[in-house]
Protein backbone atom coordinates (compact mmCIF):
# COMPACT_ATOMS: atom_id res chain seq x y z
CA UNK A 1 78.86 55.12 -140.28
CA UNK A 2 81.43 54.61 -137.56
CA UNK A 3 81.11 51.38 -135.09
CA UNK A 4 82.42 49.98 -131.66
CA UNK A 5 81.54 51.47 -128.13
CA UNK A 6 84.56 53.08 -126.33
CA UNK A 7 84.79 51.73 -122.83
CA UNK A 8 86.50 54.21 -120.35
CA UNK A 9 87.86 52.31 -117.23
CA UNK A 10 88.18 54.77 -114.16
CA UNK A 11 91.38 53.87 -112.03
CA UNK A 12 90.90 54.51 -108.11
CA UNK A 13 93.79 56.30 -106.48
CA UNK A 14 96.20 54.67 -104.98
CA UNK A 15 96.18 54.17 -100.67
CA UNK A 16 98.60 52.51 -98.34
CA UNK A 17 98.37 51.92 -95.06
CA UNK A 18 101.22 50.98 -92.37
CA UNK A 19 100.56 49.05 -89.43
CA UNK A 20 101.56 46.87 -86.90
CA UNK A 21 103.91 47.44 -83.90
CA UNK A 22 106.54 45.76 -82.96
CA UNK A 23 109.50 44.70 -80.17
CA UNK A 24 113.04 43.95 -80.81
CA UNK A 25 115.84 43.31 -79.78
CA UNK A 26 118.83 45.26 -80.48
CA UNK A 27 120.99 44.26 -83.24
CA UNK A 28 117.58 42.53 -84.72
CA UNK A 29 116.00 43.13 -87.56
CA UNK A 30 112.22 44.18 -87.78
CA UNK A 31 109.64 43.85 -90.71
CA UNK A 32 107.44 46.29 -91.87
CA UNK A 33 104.45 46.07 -93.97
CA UNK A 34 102.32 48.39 -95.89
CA UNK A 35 98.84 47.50 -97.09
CA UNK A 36 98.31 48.80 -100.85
CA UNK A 37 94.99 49.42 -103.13
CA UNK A 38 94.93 50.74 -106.55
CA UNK A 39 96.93 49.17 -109.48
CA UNK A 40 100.30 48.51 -109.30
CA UNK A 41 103.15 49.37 -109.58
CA UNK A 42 103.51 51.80 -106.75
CA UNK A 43 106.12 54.31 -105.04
CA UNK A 44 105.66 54.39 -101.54
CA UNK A 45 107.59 56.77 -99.29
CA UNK A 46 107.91 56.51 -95.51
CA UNK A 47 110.14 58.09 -93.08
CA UNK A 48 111.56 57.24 -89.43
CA UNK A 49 111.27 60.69 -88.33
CA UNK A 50 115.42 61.26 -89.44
CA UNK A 51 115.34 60.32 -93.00
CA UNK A 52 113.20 59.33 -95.92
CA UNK A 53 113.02 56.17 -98.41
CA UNK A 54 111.21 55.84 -100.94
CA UNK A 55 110.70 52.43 -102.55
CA UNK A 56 109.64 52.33 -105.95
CA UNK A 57 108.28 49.80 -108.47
CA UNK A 58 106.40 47.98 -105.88
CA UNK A 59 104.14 44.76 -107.75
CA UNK A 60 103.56 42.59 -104.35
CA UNK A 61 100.94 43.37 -102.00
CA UNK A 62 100.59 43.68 -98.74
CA UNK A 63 104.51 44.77 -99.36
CA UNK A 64 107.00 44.03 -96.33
CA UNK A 65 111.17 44.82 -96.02
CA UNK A 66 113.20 45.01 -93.10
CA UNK A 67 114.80 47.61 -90.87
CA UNK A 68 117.20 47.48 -88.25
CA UNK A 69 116.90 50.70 -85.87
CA UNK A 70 119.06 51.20 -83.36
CA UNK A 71 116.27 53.26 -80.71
CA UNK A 72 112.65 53.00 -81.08
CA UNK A 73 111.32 54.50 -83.86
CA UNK A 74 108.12 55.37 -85.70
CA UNK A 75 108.15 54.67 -88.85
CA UNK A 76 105.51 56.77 -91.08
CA UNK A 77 103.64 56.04 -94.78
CA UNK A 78 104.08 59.67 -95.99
CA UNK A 79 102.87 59.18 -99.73
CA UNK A 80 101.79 56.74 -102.82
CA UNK A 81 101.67 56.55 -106.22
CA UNK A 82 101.09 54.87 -109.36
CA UNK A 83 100.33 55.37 -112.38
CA UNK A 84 97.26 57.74 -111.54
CA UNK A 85 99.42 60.19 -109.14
CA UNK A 86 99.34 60.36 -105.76
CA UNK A 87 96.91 58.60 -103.31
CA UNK A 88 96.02 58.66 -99.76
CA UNK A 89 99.07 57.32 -97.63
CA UNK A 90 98.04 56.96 -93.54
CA UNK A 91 99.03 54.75 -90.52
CA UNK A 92 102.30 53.95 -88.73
CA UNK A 93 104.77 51.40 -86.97
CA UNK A 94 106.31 51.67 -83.51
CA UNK A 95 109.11 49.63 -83.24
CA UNK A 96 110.41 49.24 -79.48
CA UNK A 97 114.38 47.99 -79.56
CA UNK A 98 115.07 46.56 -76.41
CA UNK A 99 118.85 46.50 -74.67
CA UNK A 100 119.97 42.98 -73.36
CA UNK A 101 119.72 42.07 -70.05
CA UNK A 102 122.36 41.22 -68.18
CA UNK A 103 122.60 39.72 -64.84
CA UNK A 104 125.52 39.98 -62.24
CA UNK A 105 126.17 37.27 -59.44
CA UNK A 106 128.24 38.71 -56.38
CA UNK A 107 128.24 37.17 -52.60
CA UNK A 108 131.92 35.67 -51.92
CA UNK A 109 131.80 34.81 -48.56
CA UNK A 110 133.05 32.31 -46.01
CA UNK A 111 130.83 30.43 -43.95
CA UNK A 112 131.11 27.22 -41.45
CA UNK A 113 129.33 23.84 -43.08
CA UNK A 114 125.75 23.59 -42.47
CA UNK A 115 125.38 27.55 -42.50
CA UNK A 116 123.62 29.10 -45.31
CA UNK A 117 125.48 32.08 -47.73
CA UNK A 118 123.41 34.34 -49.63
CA UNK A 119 123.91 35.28 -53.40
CA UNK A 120 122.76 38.26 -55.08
CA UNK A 121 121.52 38.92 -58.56
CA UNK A 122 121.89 41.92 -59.96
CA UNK A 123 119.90 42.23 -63.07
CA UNK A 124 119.15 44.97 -65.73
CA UNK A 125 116.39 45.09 -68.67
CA UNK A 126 112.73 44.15 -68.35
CA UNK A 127 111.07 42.15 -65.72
CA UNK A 128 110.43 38.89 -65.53
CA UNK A 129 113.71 37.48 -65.90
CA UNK A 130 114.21 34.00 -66.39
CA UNK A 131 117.80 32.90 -64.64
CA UNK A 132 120.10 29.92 -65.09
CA UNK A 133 123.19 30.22 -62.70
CA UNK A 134 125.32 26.86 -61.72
CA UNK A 135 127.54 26.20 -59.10
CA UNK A 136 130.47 24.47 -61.21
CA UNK A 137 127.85 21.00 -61.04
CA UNK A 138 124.49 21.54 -61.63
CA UNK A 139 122.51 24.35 -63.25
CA UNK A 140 119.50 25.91 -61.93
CA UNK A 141 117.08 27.90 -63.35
CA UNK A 142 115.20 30.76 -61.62
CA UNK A 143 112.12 31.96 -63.38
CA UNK A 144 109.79 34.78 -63.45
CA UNK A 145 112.18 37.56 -61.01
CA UNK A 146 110.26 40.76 -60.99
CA UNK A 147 112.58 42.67 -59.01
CA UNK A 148 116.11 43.24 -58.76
CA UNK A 149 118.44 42.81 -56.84
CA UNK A 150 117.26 39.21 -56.45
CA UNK A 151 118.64 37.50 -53.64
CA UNK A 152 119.27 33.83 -53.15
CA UNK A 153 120.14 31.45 -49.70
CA UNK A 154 122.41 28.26 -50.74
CA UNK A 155 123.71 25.88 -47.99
CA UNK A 156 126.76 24.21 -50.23
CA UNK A 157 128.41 21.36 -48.28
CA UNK A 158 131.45 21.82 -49.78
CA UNK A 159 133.30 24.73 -51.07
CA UNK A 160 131.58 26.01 -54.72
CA UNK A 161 131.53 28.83 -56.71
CA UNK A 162 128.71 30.22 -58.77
CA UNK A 163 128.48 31.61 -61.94
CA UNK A 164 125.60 32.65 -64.48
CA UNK A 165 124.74 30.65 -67.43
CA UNK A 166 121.54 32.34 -68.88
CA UNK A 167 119.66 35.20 -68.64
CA UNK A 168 116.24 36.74 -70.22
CA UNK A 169 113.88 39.32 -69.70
CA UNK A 170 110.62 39.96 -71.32
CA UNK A 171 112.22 40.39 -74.82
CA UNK A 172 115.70 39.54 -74.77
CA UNK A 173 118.35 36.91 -74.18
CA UNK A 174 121.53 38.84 -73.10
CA UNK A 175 125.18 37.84 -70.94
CA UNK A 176 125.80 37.09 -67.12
CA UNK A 177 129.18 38.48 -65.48
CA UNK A 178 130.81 38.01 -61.91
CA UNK A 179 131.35 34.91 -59.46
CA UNK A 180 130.65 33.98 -55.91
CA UNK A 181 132.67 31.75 -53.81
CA UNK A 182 130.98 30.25 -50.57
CA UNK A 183 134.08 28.94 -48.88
CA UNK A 184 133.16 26.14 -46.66
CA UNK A 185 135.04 25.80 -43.87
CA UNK A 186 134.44 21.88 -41.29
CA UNK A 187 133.66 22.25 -38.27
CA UNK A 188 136.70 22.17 -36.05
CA UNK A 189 137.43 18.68 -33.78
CA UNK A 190 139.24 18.45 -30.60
CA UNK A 191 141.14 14.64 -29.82
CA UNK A 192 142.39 14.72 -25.72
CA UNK A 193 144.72 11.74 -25.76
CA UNK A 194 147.62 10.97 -22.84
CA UNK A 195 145.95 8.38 -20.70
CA UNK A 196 148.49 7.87 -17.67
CA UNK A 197 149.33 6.81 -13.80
CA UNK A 198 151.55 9.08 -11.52
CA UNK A 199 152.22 10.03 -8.67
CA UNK A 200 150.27 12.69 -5.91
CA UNK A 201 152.39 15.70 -6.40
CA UNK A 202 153.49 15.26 -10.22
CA UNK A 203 152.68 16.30 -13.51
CA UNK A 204 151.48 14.30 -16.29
CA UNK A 205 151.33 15.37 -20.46
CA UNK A 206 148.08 15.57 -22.50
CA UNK A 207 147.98 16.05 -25.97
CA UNK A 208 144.99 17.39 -27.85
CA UNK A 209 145.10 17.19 -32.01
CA UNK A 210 142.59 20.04 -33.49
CA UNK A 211 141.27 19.54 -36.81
CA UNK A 212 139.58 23.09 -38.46
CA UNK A 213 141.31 26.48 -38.63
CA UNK A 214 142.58 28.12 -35.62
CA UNK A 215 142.76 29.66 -33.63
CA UNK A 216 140.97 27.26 -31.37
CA UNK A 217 139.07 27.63 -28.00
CA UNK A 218 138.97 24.59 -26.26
CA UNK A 219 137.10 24.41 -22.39
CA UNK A 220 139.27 21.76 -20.11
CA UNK A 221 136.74 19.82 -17.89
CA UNK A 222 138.60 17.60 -15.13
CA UNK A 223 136.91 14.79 -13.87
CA UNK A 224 136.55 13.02 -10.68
């Protein structure tokens, strides 16, 4: 008389499910990550819409690795298995690469002290950009631009020229080019100096010492 009770385990098929979008930068590195049921190990193959992978051997669950697109991509779960065959493979991953914003600082003028120059910001990537330009002495930070060009009124006292430090958009820290001089120019002075007596009928020498750049214009006002 034969004994024992045979127990018959029935294995589910395997699923796995992608999800989970994502933005980076470019050059960066994003991580995927695949949710699996069923036993392991599995095979799981996905696809960027160029090329398939297919991993294989997978024990760890939810799974993750890396990729590194260079354009946004969507990356696909096309198929599973394990050791029962093929299961149901569904969902997908966006991943947005962003370019680097730059920003560009032009506006070399000359002005006379106590005027105002105006510097301009030209800036490239995604709004709001966050800033930092200096003016050889002190950095300063201007946050949340939504447009571009930007433009900026500065009353230096003395000569200075500007340069970026920083800039970042909505994703992305990226590289500021150009320079701006504001050339301050003083005000120009006028000294009259030749205090003299002579006599009705003659001629007598003043002298007038200009400080500033010339030409000059200088009104002569005789008094009584």
């Amino acid at each position: 008389v034969g004994k024992g009770t045979p127990v018959i385990t029935v294995l589910p098929l395997p699923t796995a499910t992608g999800s989970g979008n994502q933005n980076i930068c470019i050059g960066n590195s994003a991580t995927l990550s695949v949710a699996l049921t069923g036993n392991s190990p599995w095979n799981v193959t996905y696809s960027n819409g160029t090329a398939s992978v297919t991993m294989s051997g997978i024990t760890t669950n939810p799974y993750q690795w890396n990729v590194t697109p260079t354009i946004t991509s969507t990356y696909i779960i096309n198929n599973v298995t394990n050791l029962c065959g093929a299961g149901t493979a569904a969902g997908s991953q966006i991943i947005s690469v962003n370019p680097l914003p730059t920003a560009a600082i032009s506006g070399t003028q000359t002005l006379c002290a106590g005027n105002s120059g105006v510097l301009t910001f030209t800036l490239t990537g995604s709004a709001p950009w966050n800033v930092t330009y200096s003016d050889g002495i002190t950095p300063t930070t201007l946050s949340s631009l939504i447009a571009t060009p930007y433009t900026l009124t500065v009353t230096p006292s003395v000569s200075r020229t500007y340069t970026i430090t920083q800039v970042s958009d909505a994703f992305c820290s990226g590289t500021g080019s150009g320079s701006a001089l504001l050339n301050v120019l003083p005000l120009p002075t006028a000294t009259i100096s030749g205090s003299q007596s002579i006599c009705l009928g003659s001629s007598g020498s003043l002298s007038v010492q200009f400080t500033g750049g010339n030409p000059w214009q200088m009104p002569i006002v005789t008094g009584k």
